[in-house]
C-alpha atoms as a PDB file:
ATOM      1  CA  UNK A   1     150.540   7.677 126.016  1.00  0.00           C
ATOM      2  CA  UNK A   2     151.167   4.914 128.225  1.00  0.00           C
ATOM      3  CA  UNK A   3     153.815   6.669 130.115  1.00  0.00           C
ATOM      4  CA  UNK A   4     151.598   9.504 130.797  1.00  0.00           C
ATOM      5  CA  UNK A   5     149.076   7.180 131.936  1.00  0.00           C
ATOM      6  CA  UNK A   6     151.971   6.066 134.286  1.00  0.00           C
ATOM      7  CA  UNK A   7     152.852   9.625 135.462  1.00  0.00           C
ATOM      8  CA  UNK A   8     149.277  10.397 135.999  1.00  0.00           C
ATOM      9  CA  UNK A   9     148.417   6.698 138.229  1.00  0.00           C
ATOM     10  CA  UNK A  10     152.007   7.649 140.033  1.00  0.00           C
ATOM     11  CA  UNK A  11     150.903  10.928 141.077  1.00  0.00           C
ATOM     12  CA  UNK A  12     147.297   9.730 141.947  1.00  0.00           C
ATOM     13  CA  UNK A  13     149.165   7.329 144.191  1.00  0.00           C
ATOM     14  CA  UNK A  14     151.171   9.481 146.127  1.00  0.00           C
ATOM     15  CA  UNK A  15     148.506  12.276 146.233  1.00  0.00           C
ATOM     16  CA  UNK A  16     145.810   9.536 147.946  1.00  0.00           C
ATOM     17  CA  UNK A  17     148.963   7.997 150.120  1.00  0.00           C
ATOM     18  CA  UNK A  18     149.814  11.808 150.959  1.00  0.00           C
ATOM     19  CA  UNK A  19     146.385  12.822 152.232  1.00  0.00           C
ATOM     20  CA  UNK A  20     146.927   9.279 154.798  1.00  0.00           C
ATOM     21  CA  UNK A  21     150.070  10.158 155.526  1.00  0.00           C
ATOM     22  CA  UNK A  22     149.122  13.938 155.835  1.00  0.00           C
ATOM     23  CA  UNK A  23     146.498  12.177 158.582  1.00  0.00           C
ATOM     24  CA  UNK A  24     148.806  10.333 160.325  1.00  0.00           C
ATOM     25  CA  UNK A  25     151.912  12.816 160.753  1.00  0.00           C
ATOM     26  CA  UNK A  26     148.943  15.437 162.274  1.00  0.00           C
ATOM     27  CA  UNK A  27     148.233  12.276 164.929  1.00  0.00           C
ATOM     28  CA  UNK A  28     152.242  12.101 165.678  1.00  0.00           C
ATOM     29  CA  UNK A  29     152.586  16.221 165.962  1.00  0.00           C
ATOM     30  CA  UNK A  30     149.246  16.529 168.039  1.00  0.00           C
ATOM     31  CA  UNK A  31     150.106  13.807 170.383  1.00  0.00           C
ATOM     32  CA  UNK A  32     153.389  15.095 170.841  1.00  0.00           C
ATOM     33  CA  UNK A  33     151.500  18.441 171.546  1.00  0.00           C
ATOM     34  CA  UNK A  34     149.453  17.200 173.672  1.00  0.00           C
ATOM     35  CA  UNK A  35     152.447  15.619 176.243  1.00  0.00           C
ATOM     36  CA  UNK A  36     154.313  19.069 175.988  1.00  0.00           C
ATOM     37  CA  UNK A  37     151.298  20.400 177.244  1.00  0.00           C
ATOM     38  CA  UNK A  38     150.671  18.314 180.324  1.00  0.00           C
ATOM     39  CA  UNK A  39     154.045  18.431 180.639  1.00  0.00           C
ATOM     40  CA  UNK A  40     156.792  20.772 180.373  1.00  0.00           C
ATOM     41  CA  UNK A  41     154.039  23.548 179.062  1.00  0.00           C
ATOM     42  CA  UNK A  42     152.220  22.889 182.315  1.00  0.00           C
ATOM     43  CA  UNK A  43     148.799  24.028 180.615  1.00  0.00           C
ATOM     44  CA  UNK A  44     146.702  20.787 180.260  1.00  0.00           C
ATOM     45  CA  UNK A  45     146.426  17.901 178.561  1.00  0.00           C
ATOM     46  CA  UNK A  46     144.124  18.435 175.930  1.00  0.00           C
ATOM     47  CA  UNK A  47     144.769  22.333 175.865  1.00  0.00           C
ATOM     48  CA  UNK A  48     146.309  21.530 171.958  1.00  0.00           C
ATOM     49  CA  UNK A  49     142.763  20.616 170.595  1.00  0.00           C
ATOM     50  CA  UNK A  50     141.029  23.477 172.767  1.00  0.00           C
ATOM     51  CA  UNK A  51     143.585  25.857 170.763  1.00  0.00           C
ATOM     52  CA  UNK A  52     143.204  24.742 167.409  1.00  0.00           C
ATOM     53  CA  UNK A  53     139.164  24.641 167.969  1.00  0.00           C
ATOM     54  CA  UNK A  54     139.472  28.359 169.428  1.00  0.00           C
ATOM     55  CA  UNK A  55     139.630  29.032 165.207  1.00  0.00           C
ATOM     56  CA  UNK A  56     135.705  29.112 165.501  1.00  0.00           C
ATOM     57  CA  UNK A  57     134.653  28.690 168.778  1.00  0.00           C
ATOM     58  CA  UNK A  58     135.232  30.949 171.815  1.00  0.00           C
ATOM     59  CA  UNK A  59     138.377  30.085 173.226  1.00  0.00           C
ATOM     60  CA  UNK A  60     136.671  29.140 177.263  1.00  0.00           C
ATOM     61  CA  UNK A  61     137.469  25.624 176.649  1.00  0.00           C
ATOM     62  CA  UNK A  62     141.085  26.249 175.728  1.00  0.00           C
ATOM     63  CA  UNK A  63     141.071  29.106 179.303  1.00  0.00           C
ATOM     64  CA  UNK A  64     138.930  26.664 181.721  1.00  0.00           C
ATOM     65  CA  UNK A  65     141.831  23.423 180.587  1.00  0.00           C
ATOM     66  CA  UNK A  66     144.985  26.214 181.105  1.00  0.00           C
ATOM     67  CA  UNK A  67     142.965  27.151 184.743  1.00  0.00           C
ATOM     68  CA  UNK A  68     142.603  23.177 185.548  1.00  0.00           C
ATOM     69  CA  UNK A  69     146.261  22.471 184.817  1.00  0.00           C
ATOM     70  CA  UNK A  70     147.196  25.268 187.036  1.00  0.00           C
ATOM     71  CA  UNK A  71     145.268  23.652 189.852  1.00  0.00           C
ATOM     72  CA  UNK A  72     146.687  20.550 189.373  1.00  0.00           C
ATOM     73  CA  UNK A  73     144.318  18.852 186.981  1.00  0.00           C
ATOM     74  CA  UNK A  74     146.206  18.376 183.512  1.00  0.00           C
ATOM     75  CA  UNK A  75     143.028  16.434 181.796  1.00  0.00           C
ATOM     76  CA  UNK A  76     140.600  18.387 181.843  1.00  0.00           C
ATOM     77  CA  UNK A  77     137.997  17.213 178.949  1.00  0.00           C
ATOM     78  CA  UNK A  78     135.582  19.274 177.144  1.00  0.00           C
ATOM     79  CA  UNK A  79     134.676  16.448 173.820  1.00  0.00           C
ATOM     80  CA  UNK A  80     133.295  18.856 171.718  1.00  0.00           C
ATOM     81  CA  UNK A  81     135.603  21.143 171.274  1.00  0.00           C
ATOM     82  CA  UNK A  82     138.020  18.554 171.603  1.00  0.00           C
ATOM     83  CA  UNK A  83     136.834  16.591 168.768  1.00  0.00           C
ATOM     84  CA  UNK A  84     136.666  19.459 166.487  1.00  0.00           C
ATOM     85  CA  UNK A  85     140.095  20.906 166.989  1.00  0.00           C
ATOM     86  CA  UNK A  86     140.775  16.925 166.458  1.00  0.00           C
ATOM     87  CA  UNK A  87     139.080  17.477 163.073  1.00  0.00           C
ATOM     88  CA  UNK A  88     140.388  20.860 161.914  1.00  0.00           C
ATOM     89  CA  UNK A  89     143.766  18.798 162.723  1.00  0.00           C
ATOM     90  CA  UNK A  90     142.955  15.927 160.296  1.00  0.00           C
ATOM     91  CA  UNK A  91     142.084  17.859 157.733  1.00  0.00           C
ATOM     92  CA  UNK A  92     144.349  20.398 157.406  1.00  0.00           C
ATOM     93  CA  UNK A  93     147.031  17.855 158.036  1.00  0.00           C
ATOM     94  CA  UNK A  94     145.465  15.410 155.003  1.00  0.00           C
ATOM     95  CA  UNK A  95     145.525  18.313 153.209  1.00  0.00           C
ATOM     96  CA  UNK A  96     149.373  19.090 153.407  1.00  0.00           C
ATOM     97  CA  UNK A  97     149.996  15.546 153.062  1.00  0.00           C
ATOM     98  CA  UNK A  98     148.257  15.429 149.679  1.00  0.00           C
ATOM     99  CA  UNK A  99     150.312  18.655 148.797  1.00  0.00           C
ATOM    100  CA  UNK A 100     153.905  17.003 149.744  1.00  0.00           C
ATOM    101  CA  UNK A 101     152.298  13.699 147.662  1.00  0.00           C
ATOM    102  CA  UNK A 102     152.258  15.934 144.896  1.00  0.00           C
ATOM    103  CA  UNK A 103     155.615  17.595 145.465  1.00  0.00           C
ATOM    104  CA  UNK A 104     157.063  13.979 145.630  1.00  0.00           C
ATOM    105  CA  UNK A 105     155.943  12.911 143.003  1.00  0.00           C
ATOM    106  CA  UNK A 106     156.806  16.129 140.702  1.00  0.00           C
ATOM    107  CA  UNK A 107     160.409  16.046 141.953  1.00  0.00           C
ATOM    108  CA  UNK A 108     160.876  12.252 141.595  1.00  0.00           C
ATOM    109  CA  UNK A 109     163.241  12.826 144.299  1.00  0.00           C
ATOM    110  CA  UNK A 110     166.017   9.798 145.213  1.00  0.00           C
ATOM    111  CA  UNK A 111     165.244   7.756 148.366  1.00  0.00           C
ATOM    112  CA  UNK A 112     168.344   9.351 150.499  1.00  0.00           C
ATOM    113  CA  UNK A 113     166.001  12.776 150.062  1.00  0.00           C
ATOM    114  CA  UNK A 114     162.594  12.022 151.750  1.00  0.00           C
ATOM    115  CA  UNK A 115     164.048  12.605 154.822  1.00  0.00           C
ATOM    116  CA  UNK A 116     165.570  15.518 154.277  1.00  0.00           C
ATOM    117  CA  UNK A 117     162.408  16.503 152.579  1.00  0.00           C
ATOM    118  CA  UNK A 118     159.784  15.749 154.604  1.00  0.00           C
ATOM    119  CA  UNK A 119     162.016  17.764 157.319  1.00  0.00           C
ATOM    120  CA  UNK A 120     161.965  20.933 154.957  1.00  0.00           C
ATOM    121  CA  UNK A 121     158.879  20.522 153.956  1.00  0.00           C
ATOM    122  CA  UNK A 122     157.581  20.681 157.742  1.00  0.00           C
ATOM    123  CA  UNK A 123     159.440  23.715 158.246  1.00  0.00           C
ATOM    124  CA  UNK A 124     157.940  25.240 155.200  1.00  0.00           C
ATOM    125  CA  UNK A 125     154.723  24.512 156.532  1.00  0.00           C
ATOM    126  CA  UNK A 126     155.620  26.308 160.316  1.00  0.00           C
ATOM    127  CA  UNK A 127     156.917  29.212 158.434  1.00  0.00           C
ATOM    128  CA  UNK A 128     153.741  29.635 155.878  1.00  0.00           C
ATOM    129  CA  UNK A 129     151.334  28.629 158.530  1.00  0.00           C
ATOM    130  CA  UNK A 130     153.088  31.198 161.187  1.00  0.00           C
ATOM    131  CA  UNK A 131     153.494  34.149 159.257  1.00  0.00           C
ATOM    132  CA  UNK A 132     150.607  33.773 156.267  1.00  0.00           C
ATOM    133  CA  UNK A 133     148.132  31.494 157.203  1.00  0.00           C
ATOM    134  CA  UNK A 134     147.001  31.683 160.832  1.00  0.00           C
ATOM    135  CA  UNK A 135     147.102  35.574 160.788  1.00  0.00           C
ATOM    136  CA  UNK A 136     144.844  35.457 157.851  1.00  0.00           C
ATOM    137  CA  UNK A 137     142.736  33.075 159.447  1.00  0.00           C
ATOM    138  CA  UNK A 138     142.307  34.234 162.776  1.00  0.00           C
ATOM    139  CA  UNK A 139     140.997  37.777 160.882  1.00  0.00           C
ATOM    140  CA  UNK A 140     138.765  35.543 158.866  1.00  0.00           C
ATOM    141  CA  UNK A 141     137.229  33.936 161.770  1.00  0.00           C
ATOM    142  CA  UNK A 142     137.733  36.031 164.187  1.00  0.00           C
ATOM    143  CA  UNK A 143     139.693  33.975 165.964  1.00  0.00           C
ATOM    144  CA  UNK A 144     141.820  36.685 167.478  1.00  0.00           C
ATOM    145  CA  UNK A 145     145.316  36.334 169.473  1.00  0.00           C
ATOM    146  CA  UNK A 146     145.269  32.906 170.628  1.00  0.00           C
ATOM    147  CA  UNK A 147     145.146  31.998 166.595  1.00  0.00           C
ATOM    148  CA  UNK A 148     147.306  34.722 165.012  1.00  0.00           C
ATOM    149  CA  UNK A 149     149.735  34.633 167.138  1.00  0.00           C
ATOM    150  CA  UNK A 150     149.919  30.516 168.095  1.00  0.00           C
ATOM    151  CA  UNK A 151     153.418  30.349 167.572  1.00  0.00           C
ATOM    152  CA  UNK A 152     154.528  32.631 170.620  1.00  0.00           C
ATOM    153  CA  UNK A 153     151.535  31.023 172.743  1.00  0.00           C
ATOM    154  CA  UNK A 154     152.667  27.584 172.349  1.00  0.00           C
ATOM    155  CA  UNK A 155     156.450  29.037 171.939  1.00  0.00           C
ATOM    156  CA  UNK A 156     158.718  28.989 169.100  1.00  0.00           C
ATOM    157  CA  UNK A 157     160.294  25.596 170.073  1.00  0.00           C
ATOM    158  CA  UNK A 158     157.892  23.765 170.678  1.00  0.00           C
ATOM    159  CA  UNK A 159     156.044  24.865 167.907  1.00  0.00           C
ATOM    160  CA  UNK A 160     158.882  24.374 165.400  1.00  0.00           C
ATOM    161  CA  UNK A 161     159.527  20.684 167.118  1.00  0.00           C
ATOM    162  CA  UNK A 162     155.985  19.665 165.930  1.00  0.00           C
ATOM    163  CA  UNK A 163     156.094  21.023 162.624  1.00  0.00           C
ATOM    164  CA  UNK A 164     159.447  19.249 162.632  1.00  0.00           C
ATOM    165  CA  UNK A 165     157.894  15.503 163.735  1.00  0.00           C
ATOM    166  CA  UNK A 166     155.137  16.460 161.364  1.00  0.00           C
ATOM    167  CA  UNK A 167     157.615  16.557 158.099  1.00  0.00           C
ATOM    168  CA  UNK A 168     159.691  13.751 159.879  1.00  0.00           C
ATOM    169  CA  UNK A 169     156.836  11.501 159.323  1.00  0.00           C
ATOM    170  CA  UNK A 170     155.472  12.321 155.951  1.00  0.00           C
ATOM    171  CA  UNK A 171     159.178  12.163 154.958  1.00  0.00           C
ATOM    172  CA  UNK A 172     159.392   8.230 156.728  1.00  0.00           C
ATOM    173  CA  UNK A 173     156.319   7.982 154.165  1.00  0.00           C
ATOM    174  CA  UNK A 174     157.961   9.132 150.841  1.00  0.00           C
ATOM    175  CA  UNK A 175     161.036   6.927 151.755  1.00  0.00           C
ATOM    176  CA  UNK A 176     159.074   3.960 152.018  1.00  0.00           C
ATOM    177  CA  UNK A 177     157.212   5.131 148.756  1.00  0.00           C
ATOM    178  CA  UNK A 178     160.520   4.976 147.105  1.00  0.00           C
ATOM    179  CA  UNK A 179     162.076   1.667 148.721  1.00  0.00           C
ATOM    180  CA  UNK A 180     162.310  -1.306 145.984  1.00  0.00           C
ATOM    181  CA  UNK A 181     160.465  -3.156 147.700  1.00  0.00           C
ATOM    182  CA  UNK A 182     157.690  -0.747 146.825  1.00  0.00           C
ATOM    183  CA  UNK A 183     158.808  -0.606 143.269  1.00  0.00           C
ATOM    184  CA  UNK A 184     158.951  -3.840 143.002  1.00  0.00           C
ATOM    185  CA  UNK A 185     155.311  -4.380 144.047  1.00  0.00           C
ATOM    186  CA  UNK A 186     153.985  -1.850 141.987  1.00  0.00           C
ATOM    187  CA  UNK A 187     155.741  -3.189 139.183  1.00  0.00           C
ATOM    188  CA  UNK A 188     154.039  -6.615 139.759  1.00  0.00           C
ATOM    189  CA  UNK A 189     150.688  -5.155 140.438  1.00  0.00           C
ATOM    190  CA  UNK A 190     150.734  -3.396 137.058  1.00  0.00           C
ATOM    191  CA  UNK A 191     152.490  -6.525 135.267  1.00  0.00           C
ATOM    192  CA  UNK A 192     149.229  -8.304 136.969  1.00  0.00           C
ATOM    193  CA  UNK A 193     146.530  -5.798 135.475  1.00  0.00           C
END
């Protein structure tokens, strides 16, 4: 009984610490979006958020910050729609971290995988999201093209490089959930209780 108790907290643990983790790695990907765009990607700034908002909102924000960046103006700011591609962001990226806290804690991995992991993981997640999820989506919401097919619009490197960072840093999370240090604290918090 107690051990399942155990399990049970364990999972809890990494399921809560995956959704802030899940948070966090969608901050890293996004802002590394974001500086491909105003850079290399020549299409604006805070074209990233415009896209991801374009899932329920006409896509003019996501156009007018592409038309700016042409001109020579790479930060062009509409805060609405920037905020809520922000949010869809968040969520959906708390939402995968939760899902890789539960994979963690069902494989009960050793601390050399994380890495390795979280890497796979974020790859599993550009692949699903690519081919299953966006398609679906987009036909859901009519979010058309610029959803369905995000992948070729922000290009297949790119894209892959942020799904990439995104596992990178929920795998940095598992590894520290796995250090002894950790284990040691948890074992001291529990001795405490």
């Amino acid at each position: 009984m107690a051990r399942t108790a155990s399990v049970q907290e364990n999972a809890r643990r990494l399921v809560v610490g995956g959704v802030i983790a899940g948070a966090a790695a969608s901050v890293v990907m996004i802002a590394y979006a974001m500086v491909a765009a105003a850079t290399y990607q020549d299409t604006g700034f805070f074209t990233p958020l415009y896209h991801i908002a374009s899932t329920f909102i006409d896509p003019k924000a996501m156009e007018a910050s592409m038309q700016h960046s042409m001109a020579g103006d790479s930060f062009y700011l509409a805060l609405g729609p920037a905020a809520l591609g922000m949010a869809i962001h968040l969520g959906v990226g708390a939402a995968l971290g939760a899902a890789f806290g539960l994979l963690i804690a069902a494989l009960r991995s050793p601390r050399l995988a994380a890495l390795p992991l979280g890497l796979g993981y974020g790859l599993v997640v550009l692949v699903v999201m690519s081919f299953a999820v966006l398609p679906v989506v987009a036909d859901v919401f009519d979010g058309g093209k610029p959803i369905s097919d995000m992948a070729d619009m922000v290009g297949w490197g790119t894209f892959s490089l942020e799904h990439l960072i995104f596992g990178l840093v929920l795998g940095l999370w598992a590894l520290l959930q796995s250090s002894p240090v950790q284990a040691r604290r948890r074992a001291t918090a529990s001795f405490a209780a």
